[in-house]
PDB file of N, CA and C in Angstrom:
ATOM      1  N   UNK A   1    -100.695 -79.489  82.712  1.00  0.00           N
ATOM      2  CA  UNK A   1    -101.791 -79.351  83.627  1.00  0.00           C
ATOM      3  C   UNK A   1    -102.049 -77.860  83.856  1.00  0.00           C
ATOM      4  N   UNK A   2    -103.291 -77.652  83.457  1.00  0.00           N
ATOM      5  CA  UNK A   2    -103.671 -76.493  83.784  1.00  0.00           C
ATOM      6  C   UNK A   2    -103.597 -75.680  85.416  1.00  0.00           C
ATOM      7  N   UNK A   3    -102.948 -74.273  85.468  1.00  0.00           N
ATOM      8  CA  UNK A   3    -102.660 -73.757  86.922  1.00  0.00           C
ATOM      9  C   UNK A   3    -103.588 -73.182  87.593  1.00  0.00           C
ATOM     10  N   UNK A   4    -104.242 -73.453  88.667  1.00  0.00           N
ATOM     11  CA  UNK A   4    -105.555 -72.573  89.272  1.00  0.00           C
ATOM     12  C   UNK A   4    -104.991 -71.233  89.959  1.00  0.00           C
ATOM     13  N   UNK A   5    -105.868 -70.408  89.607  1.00  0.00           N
ATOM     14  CA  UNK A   5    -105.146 -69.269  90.274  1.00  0.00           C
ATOM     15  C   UNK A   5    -105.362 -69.400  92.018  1.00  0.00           C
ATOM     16  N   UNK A   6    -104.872 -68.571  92.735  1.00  0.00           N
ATOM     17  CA  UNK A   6    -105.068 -68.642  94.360  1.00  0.00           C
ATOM     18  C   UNK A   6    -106.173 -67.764  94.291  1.00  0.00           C
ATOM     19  N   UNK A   7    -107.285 -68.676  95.357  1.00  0.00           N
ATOM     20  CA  UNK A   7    -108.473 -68.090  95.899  1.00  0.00           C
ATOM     21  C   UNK A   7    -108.274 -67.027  96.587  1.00  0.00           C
ATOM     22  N   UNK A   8    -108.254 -65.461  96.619  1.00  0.00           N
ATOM     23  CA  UNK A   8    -107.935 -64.446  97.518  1.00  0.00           C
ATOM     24  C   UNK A   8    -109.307 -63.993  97.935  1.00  0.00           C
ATOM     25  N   UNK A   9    -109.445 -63.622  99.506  1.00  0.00           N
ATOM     26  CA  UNK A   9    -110.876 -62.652  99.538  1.00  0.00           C
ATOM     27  C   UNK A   9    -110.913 -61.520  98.826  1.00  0.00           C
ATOM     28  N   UNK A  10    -111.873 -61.080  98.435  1.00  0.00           N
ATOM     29  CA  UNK A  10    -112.264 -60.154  98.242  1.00  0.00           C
ATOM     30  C   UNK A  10    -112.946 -59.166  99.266  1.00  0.00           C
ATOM     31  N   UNK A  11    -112.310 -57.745  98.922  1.00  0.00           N
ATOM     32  CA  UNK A  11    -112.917 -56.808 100.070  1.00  0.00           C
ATOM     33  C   UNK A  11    -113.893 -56.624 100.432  1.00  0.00           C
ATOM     34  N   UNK A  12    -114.458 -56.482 101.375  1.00  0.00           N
ATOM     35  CA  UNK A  12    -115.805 -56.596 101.763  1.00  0.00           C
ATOM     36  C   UNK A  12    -116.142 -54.742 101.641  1.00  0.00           C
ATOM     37  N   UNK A  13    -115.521 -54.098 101.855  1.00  0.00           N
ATOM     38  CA  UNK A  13    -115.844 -52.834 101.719  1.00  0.00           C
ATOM     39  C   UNK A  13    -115.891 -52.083 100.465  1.00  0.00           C
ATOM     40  N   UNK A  14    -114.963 -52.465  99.243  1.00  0.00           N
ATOM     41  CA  UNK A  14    -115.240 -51.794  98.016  1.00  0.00           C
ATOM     42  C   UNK A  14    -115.873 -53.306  97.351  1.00  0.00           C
ATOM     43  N   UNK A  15    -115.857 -54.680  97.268  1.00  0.00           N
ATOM     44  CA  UNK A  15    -116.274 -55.826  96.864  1.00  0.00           C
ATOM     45  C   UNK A  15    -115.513 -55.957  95.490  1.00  0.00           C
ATOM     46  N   UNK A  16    -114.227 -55.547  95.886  1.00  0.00           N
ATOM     47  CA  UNK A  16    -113.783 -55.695  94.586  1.00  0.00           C
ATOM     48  C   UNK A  16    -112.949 -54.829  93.375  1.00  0.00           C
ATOM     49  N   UNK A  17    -113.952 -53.846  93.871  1.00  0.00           N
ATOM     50  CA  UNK A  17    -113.717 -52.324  92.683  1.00  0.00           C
ATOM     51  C   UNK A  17    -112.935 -51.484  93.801  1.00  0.00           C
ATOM     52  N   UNK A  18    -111.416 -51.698  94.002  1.00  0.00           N
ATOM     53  CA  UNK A  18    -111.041 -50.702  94.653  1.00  0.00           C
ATOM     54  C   UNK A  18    -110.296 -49.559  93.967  1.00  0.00           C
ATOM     55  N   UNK A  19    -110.326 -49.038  92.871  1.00  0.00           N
ATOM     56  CA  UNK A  19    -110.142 -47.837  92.729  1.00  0.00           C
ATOM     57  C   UNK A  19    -111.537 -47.596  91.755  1.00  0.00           C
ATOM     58  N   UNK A  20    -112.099 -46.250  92.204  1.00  0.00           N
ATOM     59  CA  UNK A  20    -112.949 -45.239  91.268  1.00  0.00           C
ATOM     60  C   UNK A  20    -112.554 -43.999  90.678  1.00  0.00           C
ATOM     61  N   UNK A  21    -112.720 -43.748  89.960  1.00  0.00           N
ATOM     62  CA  UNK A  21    -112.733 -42.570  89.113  1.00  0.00           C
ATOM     63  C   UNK A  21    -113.650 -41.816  89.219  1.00  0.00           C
ATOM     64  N   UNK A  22    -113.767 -40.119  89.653  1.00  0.00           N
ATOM     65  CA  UNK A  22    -114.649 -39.032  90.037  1.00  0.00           C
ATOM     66  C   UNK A  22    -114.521 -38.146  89.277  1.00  0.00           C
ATOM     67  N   UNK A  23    -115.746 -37.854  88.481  1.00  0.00           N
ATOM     68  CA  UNK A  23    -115.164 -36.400  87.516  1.00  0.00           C
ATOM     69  C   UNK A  23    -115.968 -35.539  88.199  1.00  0.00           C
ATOM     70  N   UNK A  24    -115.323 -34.616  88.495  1.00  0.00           N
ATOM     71  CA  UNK A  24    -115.563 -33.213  89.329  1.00  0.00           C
ATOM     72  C   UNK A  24    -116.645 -31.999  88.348  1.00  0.00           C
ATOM     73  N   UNK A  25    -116.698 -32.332  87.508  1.00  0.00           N
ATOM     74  CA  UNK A  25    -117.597 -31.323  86.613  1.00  0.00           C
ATOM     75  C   UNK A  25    -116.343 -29.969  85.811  1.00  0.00           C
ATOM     76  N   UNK A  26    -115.213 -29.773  86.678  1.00  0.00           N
ATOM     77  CA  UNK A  26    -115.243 -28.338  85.898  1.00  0.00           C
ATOM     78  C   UNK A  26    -114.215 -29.008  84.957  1.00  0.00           C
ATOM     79  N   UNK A  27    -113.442 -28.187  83.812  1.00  0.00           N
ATOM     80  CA  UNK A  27    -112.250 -28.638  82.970  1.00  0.00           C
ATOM     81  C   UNK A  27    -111.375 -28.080  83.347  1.00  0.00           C
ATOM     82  N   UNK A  28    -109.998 -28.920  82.438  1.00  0.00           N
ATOM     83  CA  UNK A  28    -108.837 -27.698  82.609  1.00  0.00           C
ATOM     84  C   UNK A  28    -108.580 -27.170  81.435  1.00  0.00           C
ATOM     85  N   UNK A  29    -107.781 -26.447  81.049  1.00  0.00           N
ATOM     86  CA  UNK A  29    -107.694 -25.523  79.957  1.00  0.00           C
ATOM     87  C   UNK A  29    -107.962 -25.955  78.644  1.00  0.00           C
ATOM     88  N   UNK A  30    -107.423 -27.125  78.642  1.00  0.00           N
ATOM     89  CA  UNK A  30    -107.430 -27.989  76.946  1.00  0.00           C
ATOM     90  C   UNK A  30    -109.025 -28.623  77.137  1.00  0.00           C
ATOM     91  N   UNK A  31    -110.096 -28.446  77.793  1.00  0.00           N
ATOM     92  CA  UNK A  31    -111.109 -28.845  77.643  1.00  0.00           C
ATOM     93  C   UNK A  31    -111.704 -30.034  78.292  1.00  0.00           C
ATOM     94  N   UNK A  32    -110.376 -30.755  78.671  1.00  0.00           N
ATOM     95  CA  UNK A  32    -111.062 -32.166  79.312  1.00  0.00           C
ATOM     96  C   UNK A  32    -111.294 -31.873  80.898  1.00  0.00           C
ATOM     97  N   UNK A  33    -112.057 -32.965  81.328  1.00  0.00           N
ATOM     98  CA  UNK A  33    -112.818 -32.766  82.503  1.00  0.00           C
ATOM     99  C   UNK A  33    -111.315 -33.167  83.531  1.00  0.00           C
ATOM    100  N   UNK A  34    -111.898 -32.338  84.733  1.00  0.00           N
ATOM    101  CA  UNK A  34    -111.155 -32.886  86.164  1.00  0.00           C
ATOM    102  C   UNK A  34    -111.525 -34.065  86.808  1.00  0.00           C
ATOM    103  N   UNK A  35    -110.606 -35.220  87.001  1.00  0.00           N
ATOM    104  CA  UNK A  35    -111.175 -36.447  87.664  1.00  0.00           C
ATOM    105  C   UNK A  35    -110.024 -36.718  88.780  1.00  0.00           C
ATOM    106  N   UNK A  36    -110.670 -37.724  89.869  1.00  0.00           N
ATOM    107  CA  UNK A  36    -109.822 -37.861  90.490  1.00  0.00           C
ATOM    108  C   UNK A  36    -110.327 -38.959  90.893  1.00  0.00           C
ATOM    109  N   UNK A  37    -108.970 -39.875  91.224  1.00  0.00           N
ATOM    110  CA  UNK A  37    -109.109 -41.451  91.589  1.00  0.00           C
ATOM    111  C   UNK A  37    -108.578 -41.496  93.086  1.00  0.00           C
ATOM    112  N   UNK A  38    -109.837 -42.381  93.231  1.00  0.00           N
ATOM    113  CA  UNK A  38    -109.845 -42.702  95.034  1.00  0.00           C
ATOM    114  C   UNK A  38    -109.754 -44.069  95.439  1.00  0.00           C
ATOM    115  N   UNK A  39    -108.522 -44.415  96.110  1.00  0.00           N
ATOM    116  CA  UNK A  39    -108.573 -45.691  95.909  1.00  0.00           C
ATOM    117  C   UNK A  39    -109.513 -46.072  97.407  1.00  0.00           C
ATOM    118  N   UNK A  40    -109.506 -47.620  97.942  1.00  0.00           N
ATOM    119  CA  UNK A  40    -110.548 -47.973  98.979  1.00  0.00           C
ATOM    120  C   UNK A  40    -108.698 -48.022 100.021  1.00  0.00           C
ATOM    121  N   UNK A  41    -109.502 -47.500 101.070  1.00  0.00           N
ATOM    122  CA  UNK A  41    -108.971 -47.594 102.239  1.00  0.00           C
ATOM    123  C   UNK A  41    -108.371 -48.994 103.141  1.00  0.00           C
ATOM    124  N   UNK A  42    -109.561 -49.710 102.957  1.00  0.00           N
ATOM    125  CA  UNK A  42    -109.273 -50.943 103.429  1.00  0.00           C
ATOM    126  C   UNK A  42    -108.101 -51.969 102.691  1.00  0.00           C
ATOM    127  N   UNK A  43    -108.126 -52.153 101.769  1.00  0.00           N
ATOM    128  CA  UNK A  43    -107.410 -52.859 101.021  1.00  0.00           C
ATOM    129  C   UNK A  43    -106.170 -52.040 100.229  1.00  0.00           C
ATOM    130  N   UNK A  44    -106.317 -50.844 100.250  1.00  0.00           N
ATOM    131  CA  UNK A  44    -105.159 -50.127 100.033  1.00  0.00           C
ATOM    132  C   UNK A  44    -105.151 -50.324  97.937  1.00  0.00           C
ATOM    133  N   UNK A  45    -106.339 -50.576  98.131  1.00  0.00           N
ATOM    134  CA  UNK A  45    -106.398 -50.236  96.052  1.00  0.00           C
ATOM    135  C   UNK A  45    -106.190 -51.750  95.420  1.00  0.00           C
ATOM    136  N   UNK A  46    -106.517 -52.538  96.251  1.00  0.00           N
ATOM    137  CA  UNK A  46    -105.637 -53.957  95.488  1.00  0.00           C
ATOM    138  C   UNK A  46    -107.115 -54.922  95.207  1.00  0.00           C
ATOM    139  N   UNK A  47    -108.289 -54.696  95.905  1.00  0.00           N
ATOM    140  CA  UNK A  47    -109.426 -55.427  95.967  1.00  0.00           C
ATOM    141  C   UNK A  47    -109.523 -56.531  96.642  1.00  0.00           C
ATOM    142  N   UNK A  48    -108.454 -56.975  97.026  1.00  0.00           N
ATOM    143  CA  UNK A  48    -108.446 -57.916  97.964  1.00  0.00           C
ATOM    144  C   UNK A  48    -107.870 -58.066  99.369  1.00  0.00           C
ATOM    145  N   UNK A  49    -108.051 -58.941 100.398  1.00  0.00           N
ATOM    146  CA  UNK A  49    -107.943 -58.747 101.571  1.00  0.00           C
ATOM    147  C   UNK A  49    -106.565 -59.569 101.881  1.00  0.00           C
ATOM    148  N   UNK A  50    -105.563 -60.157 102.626  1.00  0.00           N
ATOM    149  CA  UNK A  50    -105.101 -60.708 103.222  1.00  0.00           C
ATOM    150  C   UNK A  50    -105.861 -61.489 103.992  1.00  0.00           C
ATOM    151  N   UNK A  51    -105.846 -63.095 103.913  1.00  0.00           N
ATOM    152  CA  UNK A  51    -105.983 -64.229 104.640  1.00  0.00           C
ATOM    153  C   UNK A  51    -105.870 -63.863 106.566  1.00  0.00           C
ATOM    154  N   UNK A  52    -106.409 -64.324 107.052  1.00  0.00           N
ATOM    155  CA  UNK A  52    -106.347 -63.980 108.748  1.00  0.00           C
ATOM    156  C   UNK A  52    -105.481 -64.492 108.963  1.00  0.00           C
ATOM    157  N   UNK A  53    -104.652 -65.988 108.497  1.00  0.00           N
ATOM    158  CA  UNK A  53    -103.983 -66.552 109.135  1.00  0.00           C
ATOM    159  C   UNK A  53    -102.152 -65.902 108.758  1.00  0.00           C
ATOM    160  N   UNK A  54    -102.342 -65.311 106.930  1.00  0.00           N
ATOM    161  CA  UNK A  54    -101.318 -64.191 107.330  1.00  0.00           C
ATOM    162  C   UNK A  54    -101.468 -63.505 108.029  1.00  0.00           C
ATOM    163  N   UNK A  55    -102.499 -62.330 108.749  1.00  0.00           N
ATOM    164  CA  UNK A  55    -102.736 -61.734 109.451  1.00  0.00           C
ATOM    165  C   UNK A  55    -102.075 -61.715 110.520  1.00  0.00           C
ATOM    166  N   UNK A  56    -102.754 -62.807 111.070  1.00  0.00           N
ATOM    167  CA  UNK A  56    -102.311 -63.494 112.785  1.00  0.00           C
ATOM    168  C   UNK A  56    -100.652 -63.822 112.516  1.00  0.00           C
ATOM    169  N   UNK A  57    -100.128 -64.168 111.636  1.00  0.00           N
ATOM    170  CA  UNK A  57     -98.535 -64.371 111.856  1.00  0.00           C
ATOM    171  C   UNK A  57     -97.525 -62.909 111.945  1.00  0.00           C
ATOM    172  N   UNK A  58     -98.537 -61.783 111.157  1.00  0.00           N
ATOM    173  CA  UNK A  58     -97.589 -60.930 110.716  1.00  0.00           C
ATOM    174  C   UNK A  58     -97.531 -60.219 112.337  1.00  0.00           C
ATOM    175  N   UNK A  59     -99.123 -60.601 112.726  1.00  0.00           N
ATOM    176  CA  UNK A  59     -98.359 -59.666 114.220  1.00  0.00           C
ATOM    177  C   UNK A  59     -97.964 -60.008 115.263  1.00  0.00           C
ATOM    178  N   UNK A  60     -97.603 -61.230 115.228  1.00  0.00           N
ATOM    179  CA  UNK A  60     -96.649 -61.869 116.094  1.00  0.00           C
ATOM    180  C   UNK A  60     -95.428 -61.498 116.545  1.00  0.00           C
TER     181      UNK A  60
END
């Protein structure tokens, strides 16, 4: 029998895409560009949220 994966929310603040990639314009020595990855705040880089009802237990 085929396994369903678990329904998780998805972040409402990145919707998903929580890390981006930023290239800054200048290079470093060997020529390639400067980038820097920013992950989303809310979800801490994972794209998804924690359930409320974990929520509500953890701060019990």
């Amino acid at each position: 029998m085929p396994q369903r994966a678990q329904n998780t929310p998805v972040c409402r603040d990145c919707d998903g895409f929580a890390t981006a990639a930023i290239t800054t314009g200048t290079r470093n020595r060997d020529g390639s560009r400067t980038t820097l990855r920013v992950a989303c705040r809310a979800c801490k880089g994972t794209g998804h949220i924690a359930s409320v009802a974990v929520l509500a237990r953890v701060g019990r």
